[in-house]
N, C-alpha and C. Protein backbone atom coordinates (compact mmCIF):
# COMPACT_ATOMS: atom_id res chain seq x y z
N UNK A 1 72.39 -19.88 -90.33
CA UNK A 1 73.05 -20.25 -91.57
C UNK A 1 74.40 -20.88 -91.24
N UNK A 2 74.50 -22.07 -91.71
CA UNK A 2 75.69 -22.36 -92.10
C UNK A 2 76.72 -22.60 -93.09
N UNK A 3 77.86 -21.84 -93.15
CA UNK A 3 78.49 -21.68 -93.76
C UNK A 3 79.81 -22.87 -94.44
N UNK A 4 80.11 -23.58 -95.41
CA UNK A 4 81.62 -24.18 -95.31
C UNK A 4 82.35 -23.99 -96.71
N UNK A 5 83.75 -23.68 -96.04
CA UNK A 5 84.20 -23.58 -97.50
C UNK A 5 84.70 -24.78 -98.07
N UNK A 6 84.59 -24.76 -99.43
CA UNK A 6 85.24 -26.38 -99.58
C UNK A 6 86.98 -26.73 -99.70
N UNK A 7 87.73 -25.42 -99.40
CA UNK A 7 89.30 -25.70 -99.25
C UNK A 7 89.44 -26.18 -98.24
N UNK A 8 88.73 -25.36 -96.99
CA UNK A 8 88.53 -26.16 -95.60
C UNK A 8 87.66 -26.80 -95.19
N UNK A 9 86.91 -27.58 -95.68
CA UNK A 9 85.97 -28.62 -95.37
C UNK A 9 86.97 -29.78 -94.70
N UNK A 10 86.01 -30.59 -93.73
CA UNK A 10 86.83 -31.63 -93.43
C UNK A 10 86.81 -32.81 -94.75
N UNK A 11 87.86 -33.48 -94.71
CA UNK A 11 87.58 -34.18 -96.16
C UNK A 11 88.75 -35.65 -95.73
N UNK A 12 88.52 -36.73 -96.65
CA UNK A 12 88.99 -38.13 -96.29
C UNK A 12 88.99 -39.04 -97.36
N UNK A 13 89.69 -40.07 -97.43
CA UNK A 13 89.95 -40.66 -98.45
C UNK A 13 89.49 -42.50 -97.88
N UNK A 14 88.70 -42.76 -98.12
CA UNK A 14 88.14 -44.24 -97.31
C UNK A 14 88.91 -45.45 -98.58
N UNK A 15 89.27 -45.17 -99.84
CA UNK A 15 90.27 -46.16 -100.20
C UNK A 15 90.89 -44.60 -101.22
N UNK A 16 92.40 -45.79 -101.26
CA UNK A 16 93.21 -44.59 -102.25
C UNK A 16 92.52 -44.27 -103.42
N UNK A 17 92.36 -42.70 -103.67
CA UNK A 17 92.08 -42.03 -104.79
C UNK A 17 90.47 -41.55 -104.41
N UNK A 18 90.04 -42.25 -104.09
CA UNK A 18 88.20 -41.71 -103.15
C UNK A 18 88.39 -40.95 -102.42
N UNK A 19 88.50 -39.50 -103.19
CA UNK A 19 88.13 -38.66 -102.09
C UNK A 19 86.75 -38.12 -101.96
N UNK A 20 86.18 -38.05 -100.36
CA UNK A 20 84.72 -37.64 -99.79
C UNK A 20 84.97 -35.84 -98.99
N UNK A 21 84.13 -35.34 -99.64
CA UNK A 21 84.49 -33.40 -98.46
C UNK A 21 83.02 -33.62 -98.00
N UNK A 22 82.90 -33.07 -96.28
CA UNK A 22 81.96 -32.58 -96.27
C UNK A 22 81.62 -31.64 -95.99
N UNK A 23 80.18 -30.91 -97.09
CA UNK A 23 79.59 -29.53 -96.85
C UNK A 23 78.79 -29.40 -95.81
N UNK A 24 77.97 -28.02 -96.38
CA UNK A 24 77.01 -28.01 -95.43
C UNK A 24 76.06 -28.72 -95.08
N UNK A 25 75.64 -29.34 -93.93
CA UNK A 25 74.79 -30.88 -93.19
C UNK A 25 74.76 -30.51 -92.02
N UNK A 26 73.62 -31.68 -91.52
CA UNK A 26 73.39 -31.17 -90.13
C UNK A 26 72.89 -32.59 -90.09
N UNK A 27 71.84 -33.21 -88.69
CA UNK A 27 71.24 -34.27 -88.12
C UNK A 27 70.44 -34.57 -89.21
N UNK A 28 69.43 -33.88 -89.89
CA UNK A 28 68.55 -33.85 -90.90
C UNK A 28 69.17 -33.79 -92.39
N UNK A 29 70.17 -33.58 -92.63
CA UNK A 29 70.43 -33.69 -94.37
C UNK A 29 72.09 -33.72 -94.37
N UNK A 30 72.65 -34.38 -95.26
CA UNK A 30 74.23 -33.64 -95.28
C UNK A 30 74.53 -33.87 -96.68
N UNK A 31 75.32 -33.18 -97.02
CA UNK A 31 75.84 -32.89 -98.28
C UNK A 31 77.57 -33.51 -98.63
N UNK A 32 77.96 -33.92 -99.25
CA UNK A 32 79.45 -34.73 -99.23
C UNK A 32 79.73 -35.30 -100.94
N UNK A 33 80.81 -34.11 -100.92
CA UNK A 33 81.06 -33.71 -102.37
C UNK A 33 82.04 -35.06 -103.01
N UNK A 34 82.63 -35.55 -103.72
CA UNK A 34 83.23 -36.55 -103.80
C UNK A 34 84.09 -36.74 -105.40
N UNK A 35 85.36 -37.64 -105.25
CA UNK A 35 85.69 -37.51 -106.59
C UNK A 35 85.85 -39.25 -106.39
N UNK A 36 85.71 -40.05 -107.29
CA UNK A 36 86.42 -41.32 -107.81
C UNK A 36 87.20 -41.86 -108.89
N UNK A 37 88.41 -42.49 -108.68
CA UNK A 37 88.92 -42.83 -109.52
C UNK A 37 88.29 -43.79 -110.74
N UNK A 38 89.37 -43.73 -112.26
CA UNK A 38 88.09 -44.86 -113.04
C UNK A 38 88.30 -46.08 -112.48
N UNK A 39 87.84 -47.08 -112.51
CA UNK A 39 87.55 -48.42 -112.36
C UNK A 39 87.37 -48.45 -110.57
N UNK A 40 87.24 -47.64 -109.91
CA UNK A 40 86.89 -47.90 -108.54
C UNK A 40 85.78 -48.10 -108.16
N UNK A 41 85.28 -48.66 -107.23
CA UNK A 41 83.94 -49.17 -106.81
C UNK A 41 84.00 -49.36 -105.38
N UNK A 42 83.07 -48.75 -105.19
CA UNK A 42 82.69 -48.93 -103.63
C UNK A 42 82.06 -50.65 -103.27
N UNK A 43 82.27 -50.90 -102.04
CA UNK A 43 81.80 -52.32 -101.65
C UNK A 43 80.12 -52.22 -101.83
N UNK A 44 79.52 -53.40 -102.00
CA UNK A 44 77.85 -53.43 -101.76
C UNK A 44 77.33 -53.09 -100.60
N UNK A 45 76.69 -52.04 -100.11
CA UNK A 45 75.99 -51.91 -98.63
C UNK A 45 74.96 -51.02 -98.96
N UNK A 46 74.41 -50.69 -97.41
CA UNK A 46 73.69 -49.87 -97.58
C UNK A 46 73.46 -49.25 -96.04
N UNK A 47 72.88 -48.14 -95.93
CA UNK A 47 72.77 -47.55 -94.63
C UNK A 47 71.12 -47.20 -94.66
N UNK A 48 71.41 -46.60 -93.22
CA UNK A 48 69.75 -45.91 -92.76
C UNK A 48 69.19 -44.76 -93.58
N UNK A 49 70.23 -44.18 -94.00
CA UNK A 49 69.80 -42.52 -94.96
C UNK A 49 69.38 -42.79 -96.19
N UNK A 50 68.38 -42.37 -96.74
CA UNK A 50 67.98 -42.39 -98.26
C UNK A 50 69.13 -41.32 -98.94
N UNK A 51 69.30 -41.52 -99.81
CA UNK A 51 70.41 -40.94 -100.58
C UNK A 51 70.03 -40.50 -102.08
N UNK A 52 70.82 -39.26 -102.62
CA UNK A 52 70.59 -38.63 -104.13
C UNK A 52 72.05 -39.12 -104.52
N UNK A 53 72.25 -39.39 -105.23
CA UNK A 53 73.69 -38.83 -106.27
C UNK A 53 73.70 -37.95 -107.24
N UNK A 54 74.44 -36.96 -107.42
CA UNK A 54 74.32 -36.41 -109.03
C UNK A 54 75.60 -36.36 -109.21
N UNK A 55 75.73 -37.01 -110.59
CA UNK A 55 77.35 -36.74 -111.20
C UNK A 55 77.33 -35.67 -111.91
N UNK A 56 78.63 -34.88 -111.17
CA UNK A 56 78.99 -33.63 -111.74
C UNK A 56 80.14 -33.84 -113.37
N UNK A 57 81.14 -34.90 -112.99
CA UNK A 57 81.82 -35.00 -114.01
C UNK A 57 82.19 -36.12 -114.27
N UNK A 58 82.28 -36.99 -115.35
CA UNK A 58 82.56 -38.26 -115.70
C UNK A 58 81.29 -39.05 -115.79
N UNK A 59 81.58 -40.15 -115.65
CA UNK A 59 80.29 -41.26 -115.56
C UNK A 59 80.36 -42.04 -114.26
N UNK A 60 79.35 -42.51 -113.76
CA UNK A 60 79.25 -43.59 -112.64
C UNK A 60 78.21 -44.39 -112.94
N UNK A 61 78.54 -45.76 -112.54
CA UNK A 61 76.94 -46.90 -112.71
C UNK A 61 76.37 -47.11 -110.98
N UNK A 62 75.42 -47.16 -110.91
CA UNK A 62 75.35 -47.55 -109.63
C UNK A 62 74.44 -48.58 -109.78
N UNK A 63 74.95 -49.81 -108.86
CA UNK A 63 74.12 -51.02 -108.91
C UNK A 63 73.44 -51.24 -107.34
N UNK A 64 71.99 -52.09 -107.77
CA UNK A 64 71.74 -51.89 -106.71
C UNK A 64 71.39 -53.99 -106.80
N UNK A 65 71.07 -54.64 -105.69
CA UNK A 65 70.51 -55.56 -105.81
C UNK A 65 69.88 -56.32 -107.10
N UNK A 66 69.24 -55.34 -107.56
CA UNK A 66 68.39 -56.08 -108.78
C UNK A 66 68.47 -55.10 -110.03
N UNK A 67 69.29 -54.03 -109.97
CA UNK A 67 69.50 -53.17 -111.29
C UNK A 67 70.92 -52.34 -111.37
N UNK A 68 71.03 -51.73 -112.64
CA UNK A 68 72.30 -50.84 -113.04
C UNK A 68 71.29 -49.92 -113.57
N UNK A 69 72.18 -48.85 -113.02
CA UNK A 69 72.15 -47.63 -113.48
C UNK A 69 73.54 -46.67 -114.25
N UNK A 70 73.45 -46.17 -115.23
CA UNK A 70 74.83 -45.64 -115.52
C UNK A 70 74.39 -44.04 -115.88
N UNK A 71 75.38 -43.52 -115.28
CA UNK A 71 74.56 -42.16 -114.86
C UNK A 71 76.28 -41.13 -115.59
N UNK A 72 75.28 -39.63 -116.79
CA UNK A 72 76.62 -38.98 -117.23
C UNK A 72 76.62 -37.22 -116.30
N UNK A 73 77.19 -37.19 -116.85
CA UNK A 73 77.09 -35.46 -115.78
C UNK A 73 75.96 -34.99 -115.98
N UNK A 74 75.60 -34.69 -114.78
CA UNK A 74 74.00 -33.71 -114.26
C UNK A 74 72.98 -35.28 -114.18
N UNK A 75 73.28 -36.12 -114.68
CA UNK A 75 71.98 -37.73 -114.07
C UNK A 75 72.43 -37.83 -112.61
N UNK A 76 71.40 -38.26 -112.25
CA UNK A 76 71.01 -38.53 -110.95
C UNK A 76 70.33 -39.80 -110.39
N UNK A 77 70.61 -39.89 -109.32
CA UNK A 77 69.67 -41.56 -108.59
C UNK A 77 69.35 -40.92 -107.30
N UNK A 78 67.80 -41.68 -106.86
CA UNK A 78 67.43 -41.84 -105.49
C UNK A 78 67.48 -43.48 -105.22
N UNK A 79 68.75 -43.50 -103.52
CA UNK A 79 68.56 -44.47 -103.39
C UNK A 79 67.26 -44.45 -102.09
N UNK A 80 66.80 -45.48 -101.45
CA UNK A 80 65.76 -45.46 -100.29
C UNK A 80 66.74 -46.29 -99.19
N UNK A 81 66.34 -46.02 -97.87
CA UNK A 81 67.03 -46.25 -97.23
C UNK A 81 67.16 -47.66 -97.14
N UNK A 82 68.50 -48.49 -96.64
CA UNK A 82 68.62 -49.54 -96.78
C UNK A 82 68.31 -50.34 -97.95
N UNK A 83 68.39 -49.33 -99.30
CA UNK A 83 68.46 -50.20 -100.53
C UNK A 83 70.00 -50.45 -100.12
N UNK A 84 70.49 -51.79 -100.23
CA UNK A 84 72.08 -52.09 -101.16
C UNK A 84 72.09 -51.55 -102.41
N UNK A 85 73.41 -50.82 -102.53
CA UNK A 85 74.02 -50.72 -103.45
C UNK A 85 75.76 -50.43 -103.66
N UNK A 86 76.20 -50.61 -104.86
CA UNK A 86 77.67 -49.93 -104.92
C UNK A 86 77.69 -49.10 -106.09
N UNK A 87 78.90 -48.38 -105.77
CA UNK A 87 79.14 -47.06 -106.92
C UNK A 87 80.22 -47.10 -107.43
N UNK A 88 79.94 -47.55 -108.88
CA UNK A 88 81.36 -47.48 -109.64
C UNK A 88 81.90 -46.62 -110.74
N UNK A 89 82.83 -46.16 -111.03
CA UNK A 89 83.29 -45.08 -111.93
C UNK A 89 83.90 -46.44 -113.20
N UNK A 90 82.71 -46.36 -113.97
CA UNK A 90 83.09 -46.98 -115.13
C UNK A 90 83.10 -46.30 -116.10
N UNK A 91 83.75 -44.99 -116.28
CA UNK A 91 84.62 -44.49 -116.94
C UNK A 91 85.95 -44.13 -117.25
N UNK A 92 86.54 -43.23 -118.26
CA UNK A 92 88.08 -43.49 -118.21
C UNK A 92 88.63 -41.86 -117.33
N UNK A 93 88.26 -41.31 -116.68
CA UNK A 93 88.19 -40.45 -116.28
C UNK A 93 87.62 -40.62 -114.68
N UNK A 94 88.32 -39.56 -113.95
CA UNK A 94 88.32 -39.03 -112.71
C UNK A 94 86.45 -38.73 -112.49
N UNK A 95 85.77 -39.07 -112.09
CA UNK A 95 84.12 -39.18 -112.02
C UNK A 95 83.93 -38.17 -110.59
N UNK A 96 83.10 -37.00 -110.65
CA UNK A 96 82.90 -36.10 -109.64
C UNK A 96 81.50 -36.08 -109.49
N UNK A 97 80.88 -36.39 -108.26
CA UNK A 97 79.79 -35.93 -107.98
C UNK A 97 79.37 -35.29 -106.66
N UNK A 98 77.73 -35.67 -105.72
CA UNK A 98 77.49 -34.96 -105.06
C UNK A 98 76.79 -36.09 -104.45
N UNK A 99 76.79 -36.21 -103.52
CA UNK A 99 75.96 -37.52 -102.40
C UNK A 99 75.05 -36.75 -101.19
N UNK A 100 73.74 -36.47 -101.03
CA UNK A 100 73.05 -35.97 -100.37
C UNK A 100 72.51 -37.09 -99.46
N UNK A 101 72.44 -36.95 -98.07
CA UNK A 101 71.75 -38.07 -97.42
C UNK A 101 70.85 -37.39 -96.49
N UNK A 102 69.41 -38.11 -96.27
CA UNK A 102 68.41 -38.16 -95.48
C UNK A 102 68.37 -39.36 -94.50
N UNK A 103 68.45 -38.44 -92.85
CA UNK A 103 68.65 -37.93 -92.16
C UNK A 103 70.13 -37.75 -92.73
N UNK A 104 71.08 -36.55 -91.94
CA UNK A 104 72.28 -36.63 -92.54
C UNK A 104 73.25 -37.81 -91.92
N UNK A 105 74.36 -37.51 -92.41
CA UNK A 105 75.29 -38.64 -91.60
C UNK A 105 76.84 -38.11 -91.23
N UNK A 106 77.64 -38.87 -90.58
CA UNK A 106 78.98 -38.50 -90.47
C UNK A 106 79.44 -39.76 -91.58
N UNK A 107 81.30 -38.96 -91.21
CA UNK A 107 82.44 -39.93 -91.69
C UNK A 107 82.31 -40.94 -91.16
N UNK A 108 81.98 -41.33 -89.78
CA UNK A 108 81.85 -42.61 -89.36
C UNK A 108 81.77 -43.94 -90.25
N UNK A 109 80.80 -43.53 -90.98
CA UNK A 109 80.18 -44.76 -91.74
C UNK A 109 81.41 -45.19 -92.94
N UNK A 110 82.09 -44.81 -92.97
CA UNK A 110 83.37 -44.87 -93.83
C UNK A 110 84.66 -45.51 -92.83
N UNK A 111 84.58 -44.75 -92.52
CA UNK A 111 86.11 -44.54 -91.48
C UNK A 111 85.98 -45.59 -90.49
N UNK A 112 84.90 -46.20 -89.96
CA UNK A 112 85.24 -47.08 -89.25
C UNK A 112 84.41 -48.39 -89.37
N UNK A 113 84.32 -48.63 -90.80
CA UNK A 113 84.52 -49.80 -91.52
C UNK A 113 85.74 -51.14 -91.73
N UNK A 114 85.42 -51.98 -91.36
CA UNK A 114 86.87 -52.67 -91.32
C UNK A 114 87.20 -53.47 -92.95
């Protein structure tokens, strides 16, 4: 079993006001709790991990290539791996959710983005 708390989780901010924590994860799944500011949006990409979102608080749209999604607390998305997409808090409020990825992943994929 592994254990993390989320006061001490390692945690990071990849643009101001985006903050990412991560929970419990391993090679096979990771968990990475997250808050966004309103009108912020992540760039278009996509990685190797299939991915869940669930918004815990606020709203988020997530676009992918060929659709929008606008998602309120407790909605959810599966992305598949190497779908593009970005995630935006198009609400007026601080937007909290939960980002699950298959296989898991590190900060890397953030942090050493140019």
């Amino acid at each position: 079993m592994e254990r993390v708390d989320f006061d001490t989780a390692e945690a990071y901010e990849p643009d101001e006001g985006w903050r990412r924590v991560a929970l419990a994860g391993g090679d096979d799944a990771s968990l990475e709790w997250f808050e966004k500011p309103p009108g912020h949006s992540s760039p278009m990409h996509d990685h190797e991990n299939g991915q869940v979102c669930l918004v815990l608080a606020g709203e988020l749209t997530v676009h992918t290539e060929d659709d929008a999604a606008t998602l309120a607390q407790h909605d959810s998305v599966r992305l598949d791996p190497r779908e593009s997409h970005r995630v935006e808090n198009t609400g007026e409020e601080t937007a909290v959710g939960l980002d699950v990825f298959t296989p898991g992943r590190s900060f890397e994929f953030w942090t050493d983005r140019e």
